[in-house]
C-alpha atoms as a PDB file:
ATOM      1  CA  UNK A   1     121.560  78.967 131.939  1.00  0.00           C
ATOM      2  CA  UNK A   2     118.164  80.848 130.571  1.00  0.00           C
ATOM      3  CA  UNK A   3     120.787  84.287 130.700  1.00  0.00           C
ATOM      4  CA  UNK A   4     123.430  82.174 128.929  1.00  0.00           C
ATOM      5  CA  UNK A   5     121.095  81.861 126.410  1.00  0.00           C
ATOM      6  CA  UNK A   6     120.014  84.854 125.586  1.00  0.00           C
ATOM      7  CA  UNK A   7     122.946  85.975 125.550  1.00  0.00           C
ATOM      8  CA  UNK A   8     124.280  83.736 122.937  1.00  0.00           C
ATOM      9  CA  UNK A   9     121.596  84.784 120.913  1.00  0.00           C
ATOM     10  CA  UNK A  10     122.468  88.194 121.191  1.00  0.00           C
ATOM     11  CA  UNK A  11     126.158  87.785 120.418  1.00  0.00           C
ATOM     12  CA  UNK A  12     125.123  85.390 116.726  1.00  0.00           C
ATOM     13  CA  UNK A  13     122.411  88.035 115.829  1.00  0.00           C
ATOM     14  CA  UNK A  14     124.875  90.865 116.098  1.00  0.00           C
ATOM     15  CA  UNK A  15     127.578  88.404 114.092  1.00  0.00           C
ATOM     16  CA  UNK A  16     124.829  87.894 111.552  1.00  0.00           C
ATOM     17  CA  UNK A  17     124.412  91.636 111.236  1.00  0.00           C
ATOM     18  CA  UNK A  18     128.493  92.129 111.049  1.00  0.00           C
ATOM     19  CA  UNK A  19     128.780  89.357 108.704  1.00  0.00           C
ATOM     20  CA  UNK A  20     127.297  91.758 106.065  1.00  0.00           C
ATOM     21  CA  UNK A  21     128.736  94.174 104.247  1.00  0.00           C
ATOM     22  CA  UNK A  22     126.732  97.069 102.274  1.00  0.00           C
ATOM     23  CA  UNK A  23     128.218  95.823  98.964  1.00  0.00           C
ATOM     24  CA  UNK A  24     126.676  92.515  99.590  1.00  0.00           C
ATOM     25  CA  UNK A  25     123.326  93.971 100.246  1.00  0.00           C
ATOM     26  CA  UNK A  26     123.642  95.748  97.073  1.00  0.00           C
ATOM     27  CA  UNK A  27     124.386  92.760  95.066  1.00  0.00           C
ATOM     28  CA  UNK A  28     121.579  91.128  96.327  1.00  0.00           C
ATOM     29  CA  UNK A  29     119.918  94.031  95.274  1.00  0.00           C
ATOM     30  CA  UNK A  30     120.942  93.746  92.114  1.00  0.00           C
ATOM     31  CA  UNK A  31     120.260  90.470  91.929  1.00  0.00           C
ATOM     32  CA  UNK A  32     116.477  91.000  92.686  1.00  0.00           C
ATOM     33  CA  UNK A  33     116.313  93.363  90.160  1.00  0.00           C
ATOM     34  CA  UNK A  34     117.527  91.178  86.895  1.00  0.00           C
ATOM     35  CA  UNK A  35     121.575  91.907  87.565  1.00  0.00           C
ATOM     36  CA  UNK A  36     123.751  94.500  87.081  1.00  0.00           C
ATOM     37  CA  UNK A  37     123.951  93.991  83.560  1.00  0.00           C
ATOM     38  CA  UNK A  38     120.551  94.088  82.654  1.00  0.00           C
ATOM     39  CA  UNK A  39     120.403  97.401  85.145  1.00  0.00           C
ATOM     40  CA  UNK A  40     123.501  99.011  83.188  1.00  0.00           C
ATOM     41  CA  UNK A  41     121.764  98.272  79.616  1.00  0.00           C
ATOM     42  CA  UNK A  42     118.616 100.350  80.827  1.00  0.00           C
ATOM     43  CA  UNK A  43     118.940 103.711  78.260  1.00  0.00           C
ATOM     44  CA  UNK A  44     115.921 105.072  78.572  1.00  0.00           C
ATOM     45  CA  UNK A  45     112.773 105.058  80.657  1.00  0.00           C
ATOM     46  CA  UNK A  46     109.408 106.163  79.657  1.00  0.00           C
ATOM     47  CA  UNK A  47     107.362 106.253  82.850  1.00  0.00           C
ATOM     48  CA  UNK A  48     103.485 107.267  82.967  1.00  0.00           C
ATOM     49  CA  UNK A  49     101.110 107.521  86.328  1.00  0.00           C
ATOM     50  CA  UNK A  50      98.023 108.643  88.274  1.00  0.00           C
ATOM     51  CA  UNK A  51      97.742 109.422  91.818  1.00  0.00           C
ATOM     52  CA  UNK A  52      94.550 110.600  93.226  1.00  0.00           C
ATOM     53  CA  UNK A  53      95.351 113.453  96.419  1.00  0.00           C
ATOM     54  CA  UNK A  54      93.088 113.159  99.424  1.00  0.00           C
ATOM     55  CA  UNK A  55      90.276 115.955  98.124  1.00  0.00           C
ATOM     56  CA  UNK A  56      89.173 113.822  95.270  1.00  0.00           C
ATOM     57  CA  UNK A  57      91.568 115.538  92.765  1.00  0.00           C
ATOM     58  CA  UNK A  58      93.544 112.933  90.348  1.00  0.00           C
ATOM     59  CA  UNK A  59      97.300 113.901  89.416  1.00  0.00           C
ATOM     60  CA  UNK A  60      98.985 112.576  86.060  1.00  0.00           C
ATOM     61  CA  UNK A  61     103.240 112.286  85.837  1.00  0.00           C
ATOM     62  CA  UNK A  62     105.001 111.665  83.093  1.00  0.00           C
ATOM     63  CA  UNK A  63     108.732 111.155  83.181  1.00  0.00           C
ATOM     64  CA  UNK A  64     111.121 110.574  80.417  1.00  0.00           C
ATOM     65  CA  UNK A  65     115.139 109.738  81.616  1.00  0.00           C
ATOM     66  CA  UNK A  66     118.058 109.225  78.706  1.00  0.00           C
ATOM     67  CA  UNK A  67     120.687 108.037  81.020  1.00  0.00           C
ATOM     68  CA  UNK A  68     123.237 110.746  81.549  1.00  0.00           C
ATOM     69  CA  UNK A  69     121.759 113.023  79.175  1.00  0.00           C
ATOM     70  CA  UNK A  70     117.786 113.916  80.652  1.00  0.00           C
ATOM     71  CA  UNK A  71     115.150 113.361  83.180  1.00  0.00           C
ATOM     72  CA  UNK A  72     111.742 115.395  82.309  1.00  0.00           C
ATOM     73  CA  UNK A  73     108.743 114.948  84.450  1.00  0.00           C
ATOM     74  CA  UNK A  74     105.316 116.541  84.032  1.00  0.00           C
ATOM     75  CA  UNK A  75     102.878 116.844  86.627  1.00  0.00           C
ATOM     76  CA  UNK A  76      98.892 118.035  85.670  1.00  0.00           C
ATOM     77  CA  UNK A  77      95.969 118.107  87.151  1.00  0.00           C
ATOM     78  CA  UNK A  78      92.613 120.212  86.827  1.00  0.00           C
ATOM     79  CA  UNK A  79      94.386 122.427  89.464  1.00  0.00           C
ATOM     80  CA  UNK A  80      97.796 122.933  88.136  1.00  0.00           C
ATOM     81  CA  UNK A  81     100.676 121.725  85.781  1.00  0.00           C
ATOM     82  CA  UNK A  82     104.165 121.611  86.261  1.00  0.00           C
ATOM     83  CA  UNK A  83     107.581 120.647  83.969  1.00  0.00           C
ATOM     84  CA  UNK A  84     110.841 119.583  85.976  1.00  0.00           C
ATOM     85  CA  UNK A  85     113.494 119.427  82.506  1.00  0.00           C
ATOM     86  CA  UNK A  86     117.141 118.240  83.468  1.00  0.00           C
ATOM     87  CA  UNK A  87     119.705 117.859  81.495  1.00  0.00           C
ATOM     88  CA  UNK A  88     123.175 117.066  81.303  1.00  0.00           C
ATOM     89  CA  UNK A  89     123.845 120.880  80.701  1.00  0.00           C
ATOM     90  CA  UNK A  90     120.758 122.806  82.241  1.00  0.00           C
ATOM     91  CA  UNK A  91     118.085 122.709  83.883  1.00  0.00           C
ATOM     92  CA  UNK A  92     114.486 124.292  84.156  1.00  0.00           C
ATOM     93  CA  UNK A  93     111.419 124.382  85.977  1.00  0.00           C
ATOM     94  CA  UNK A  94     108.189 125.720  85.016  1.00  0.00           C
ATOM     95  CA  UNK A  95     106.610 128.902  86.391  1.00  0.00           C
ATOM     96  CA  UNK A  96     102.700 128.802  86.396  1.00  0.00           C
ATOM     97  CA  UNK A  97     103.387 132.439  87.866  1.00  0.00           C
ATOM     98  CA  UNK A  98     104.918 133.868  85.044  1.00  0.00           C
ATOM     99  CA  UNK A  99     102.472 132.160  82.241  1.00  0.00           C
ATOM    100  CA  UNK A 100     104.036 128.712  82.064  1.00  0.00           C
ATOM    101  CA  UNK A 101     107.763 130.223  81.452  1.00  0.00           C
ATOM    102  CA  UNK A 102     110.317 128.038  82.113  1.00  0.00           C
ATOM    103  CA  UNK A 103     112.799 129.743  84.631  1.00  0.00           C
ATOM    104  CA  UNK A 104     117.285 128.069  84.795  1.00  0.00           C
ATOM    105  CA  UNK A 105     117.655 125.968  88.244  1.00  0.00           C
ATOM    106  CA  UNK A 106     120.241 127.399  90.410  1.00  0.00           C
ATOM    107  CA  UNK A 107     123.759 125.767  90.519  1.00  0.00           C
ATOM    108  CA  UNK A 108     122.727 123.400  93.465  1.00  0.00           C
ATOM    109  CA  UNK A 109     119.658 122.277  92.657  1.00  0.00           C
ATOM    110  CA  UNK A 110     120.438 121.471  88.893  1.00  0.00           C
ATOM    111  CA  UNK A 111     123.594 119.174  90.611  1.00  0.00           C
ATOM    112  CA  UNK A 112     120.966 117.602  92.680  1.00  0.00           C
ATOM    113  CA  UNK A 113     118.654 116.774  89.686  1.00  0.00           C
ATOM    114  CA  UNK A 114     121.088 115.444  87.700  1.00  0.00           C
ATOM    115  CA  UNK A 115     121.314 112.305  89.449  1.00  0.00           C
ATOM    116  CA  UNK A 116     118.158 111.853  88.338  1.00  0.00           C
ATOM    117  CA  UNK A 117     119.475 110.798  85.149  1.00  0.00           C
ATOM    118  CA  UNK A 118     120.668 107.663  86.231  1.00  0.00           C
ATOM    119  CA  UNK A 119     118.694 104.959  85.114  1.00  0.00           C
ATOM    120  CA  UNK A 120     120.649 102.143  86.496  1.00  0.00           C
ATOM    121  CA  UNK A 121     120.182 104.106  90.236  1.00  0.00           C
ATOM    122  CA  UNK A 122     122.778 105.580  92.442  1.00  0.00           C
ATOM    123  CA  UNK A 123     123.606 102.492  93.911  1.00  0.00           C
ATOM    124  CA  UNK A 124     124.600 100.199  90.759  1.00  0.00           C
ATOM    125  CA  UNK A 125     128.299 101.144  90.328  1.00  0.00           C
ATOM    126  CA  UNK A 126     128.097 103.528  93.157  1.00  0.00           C
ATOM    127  CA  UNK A 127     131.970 104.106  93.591  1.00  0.00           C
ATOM    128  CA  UNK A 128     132.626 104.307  90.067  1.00  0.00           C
ATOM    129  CA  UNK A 129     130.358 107.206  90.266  1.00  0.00           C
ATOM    130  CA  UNK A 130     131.468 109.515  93.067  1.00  0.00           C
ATOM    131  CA  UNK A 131     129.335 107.962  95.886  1.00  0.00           C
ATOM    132  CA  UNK A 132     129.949 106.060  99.373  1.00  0.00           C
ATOM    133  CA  UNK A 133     128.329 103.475 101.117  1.00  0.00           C
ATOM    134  CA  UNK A 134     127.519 102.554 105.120  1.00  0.00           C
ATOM    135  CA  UNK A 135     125.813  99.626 106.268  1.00  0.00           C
ATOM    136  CA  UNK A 136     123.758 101.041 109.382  1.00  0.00           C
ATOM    137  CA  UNK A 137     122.278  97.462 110.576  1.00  0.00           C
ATOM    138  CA  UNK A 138     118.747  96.799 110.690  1.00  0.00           C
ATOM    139  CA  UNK A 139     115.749  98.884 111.697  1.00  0.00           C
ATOM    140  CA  UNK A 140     112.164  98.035 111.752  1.00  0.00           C
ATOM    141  CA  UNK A 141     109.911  99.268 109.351  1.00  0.00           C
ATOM    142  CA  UNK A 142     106.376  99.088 109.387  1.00  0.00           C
ATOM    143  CA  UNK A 143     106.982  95.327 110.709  1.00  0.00           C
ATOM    144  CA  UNK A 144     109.543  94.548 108.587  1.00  0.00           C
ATOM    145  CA  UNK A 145     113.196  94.671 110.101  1.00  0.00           C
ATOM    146  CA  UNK A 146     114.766  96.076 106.904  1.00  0.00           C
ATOM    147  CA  UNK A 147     118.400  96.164 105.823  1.00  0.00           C
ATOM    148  CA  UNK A 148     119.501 100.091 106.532  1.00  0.00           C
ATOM    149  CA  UNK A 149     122.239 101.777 103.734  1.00  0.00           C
ATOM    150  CA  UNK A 150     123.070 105.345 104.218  1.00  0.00           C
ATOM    151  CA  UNK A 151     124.397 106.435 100.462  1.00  0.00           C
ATOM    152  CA  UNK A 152     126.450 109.922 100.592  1.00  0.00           C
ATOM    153  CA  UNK A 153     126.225 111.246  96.945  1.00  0.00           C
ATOM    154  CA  UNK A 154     129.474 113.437  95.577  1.00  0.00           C
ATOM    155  CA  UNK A 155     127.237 116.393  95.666  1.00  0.00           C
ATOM    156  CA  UNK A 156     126.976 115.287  99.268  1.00  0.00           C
ATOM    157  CA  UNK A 157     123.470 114.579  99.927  1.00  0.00           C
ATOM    158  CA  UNK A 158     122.764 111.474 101.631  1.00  0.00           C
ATOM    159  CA  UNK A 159     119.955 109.133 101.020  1.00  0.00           C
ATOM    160  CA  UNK A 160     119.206 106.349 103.655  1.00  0.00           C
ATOM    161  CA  UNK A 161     117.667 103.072 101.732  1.00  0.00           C
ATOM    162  CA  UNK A 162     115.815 100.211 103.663  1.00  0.00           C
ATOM    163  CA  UNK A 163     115.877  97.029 102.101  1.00  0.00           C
ATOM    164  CA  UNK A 164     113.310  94.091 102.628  1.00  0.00           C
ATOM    165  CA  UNK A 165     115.282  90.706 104.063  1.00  0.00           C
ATOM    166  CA  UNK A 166     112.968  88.295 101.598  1.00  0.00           C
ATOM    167  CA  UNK A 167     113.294  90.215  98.538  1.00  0.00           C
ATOM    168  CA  UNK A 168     116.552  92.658  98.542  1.00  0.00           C
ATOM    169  CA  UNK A 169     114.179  94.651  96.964  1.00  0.00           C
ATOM    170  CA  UNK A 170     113.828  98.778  98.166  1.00  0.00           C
ATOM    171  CA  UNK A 171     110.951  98.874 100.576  1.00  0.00           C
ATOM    172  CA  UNK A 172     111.735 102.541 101.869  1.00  0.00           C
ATOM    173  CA  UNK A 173     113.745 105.454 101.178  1.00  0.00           C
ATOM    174  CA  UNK A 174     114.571 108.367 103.254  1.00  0.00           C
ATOM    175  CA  UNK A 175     116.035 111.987 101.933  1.00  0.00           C
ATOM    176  CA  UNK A 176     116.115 115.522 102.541  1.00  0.00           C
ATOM    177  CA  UNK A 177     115.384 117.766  99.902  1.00  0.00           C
ATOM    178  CA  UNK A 178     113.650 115.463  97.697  1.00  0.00           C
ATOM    179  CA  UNK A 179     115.433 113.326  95.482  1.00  0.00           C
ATOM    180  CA  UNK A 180     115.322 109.271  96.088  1.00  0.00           C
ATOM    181  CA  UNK A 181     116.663 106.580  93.636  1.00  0.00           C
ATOM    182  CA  UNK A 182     115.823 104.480  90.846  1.00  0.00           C
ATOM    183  CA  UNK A 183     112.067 105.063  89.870  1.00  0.00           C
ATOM    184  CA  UNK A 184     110.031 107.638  89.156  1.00  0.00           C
ATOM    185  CA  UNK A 185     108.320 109.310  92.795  1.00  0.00           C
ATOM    186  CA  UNK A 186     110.937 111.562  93.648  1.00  0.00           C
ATOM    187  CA  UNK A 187     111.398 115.050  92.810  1.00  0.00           C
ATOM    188  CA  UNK A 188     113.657 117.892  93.589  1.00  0.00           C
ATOM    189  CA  UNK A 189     111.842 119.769  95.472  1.00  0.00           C
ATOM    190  CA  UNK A 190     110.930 119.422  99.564  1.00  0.00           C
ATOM    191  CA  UNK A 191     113.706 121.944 100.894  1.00  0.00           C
ATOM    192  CA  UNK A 192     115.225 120.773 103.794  1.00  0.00           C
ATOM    193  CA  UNK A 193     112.481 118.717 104.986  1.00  0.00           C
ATOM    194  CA  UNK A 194     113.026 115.097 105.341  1.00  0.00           C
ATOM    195  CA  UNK A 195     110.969 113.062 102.495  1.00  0.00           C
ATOM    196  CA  UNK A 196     110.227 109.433 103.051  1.00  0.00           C
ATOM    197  CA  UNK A 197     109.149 107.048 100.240  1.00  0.00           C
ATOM    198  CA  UNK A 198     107.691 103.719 100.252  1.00  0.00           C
ATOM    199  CA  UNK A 199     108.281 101.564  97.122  1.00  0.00           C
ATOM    200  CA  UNK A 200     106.184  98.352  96.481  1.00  0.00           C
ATOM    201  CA  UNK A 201     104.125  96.638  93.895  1.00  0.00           C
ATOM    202  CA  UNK A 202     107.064  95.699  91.781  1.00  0.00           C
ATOM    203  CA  UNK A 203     106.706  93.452  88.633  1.00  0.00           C
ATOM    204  CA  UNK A 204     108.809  92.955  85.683  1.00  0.00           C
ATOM    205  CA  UNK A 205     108.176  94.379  81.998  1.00  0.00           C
ATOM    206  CA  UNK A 206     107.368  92.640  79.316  1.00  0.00           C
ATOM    207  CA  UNK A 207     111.424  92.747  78.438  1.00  0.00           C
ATOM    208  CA  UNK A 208     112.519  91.614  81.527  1.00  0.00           C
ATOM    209  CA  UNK A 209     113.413  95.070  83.132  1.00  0.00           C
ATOM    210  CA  UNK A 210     112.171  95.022  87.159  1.00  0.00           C
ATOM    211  CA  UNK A 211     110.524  98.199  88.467  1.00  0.00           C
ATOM    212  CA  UNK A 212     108.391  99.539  91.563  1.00  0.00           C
ATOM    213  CA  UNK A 213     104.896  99.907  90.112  1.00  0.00           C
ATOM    214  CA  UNK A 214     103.403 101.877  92.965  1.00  0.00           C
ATOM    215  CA  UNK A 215     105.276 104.721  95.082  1.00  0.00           C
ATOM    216  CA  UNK A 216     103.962 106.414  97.662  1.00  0.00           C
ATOM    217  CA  UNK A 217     105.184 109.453  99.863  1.00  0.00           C
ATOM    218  CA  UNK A 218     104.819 108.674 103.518  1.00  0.00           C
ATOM    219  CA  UNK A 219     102.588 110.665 105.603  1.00  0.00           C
ATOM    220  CA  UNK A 220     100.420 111.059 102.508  1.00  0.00           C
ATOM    221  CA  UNK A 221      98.750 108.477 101.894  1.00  0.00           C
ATOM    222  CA  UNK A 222      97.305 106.568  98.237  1.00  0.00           C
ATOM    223  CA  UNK A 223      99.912 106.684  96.394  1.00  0.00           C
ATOM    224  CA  UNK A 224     101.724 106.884  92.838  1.00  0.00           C
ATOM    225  CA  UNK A 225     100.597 104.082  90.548  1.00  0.00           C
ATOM    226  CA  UNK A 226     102.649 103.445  87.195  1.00  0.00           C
ATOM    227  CA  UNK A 227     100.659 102.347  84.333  1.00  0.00           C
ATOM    228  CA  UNK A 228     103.184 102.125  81.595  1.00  0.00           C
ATOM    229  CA  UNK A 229     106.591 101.616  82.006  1.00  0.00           C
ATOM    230  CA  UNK A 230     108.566 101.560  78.800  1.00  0.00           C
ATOM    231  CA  UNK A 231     112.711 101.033  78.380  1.00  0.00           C
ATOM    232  CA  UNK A 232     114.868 101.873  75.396  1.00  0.00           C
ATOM    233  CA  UNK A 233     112.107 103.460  73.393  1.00  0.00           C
ATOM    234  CA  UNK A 234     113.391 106.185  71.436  1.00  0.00           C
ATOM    235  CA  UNK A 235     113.019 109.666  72.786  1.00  0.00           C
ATOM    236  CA  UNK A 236     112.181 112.107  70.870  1.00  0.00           C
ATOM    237  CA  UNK A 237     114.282 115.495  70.606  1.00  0.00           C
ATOM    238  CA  UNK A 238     111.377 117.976  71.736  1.00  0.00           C
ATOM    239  CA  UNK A 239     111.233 116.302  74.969  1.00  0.00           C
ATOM    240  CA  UNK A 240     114.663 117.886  75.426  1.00  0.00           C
ATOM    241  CA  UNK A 241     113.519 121.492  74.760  1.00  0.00           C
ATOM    242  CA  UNK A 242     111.991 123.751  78.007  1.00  0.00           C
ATOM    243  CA  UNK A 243     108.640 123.904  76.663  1.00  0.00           C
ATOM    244  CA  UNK A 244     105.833 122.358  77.292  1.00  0.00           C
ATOM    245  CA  UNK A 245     104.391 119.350  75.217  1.00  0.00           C
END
């Protein structure tokens, strides 16, 4: 009777699991984060933030996204400085080696960056845009047995997303090579190392608009922390240009 059970249990938890489908775990997604309307109206982002590495040293981004049109993000610290400039043309990088000169990304990379653009996120409209969808079941993370998406992007990079049961909101994303989703703590860079990044703290602007206020890059401890987040500001046209600020 006790194996009978157990067994039952088994067979309604893996129903449960089947009785999902990755769309509906995006539209609960959605959901969490104001709806897919207010997502699609997002323009612009104006994102500012201090993380503080383990040797004491603090670490300022800025990042600036027009949707389909530019992503900019500046990195400084008493160390170094960096510029990341996308847009839906080129893009550049800074060289600290070469006196701050701003070097073209190669073919690949600049398709990679791109998708950076999106303010809405890879997932909102996902199909519409190129990409595909798998609902991998659940895995524990950290405790919490998290919804698991693997999202193949046209340029064919895959990013895995883990979603938290209670809140549909992202609680971890997985990539190699560096770029994530919606938000502000990925990057480009990372190679073809796998990059894991943990997305909590979330609140809701003063307009409404939902975001992850801390980000943080697993294995690495503290941690991103977003101190102004501003959408549909204007932008203004020098932030466009591969110079610095």
């Amino acid at each position: 009777m006790k194996k009978l059970f157990f067994l039952a249990l088994a067979f309604f938890a893996v129903m449960g699991t089947k009785a999902q489908t990755a769309d509906d775990i995006i539209n609960k997604y959605m959901e969490a984060m104001g709806g897919k309307a207010k997502l699609l109206s997002i323009k612009s982002v104006y994102m500012e933030g201090t993380s503080v590495m383990q040797n004491g040293t603090e670490i300022t981004q800025k990042i600036w996204k027009v949707d389909g049109k530019l992503m900019r993000r500046e990195i400084s610290s008493a160390m170094f400085n960096g510029v990341t400039l996308v847009t839906d043309k080129e893009g550049w990088n800074m060289n600290q080696r070469t006196n701050g000169n701003f070097e073209p990304m190669p073919a690949e990379m600049l398709a990679n960056a791109q998708l950076e653009m999106d303010c809405a996120g890879p997932l909102v409209d996902y199909a519409a845009k190129g990409h595909k969808v798998e609902l991998l079941g659940k895995e524990d993370v950290d405790g919490t047995e998290c919804w698991k998406i693997k999202l193949t992007l046209k340029t064919g990079r895959d990013i895995t997303y883990y979603f938290d049961p209670k809140t549909y909101y992202i609680f971890r994303t997985s990539t190699v090579g560096g770029f994530g989703g919606r938000g502000g703590g990925g990057g480009q860079g990372g190679g073809q190392r796998e990059m894991k990044m943990d997305y909590s703290e979330y609140k809701k602007t003063d307009d409404g608009f939902v975001f992850a206020y801390k980000t943080t890059v697993v294995g690495m401890g503290g941690g991103l922390f977003f101190e102004k987040i501003e959408v549909n500001k204007p932008v203004d046209e020098k932030v466009y240009k591969p110079q610095a600020l």
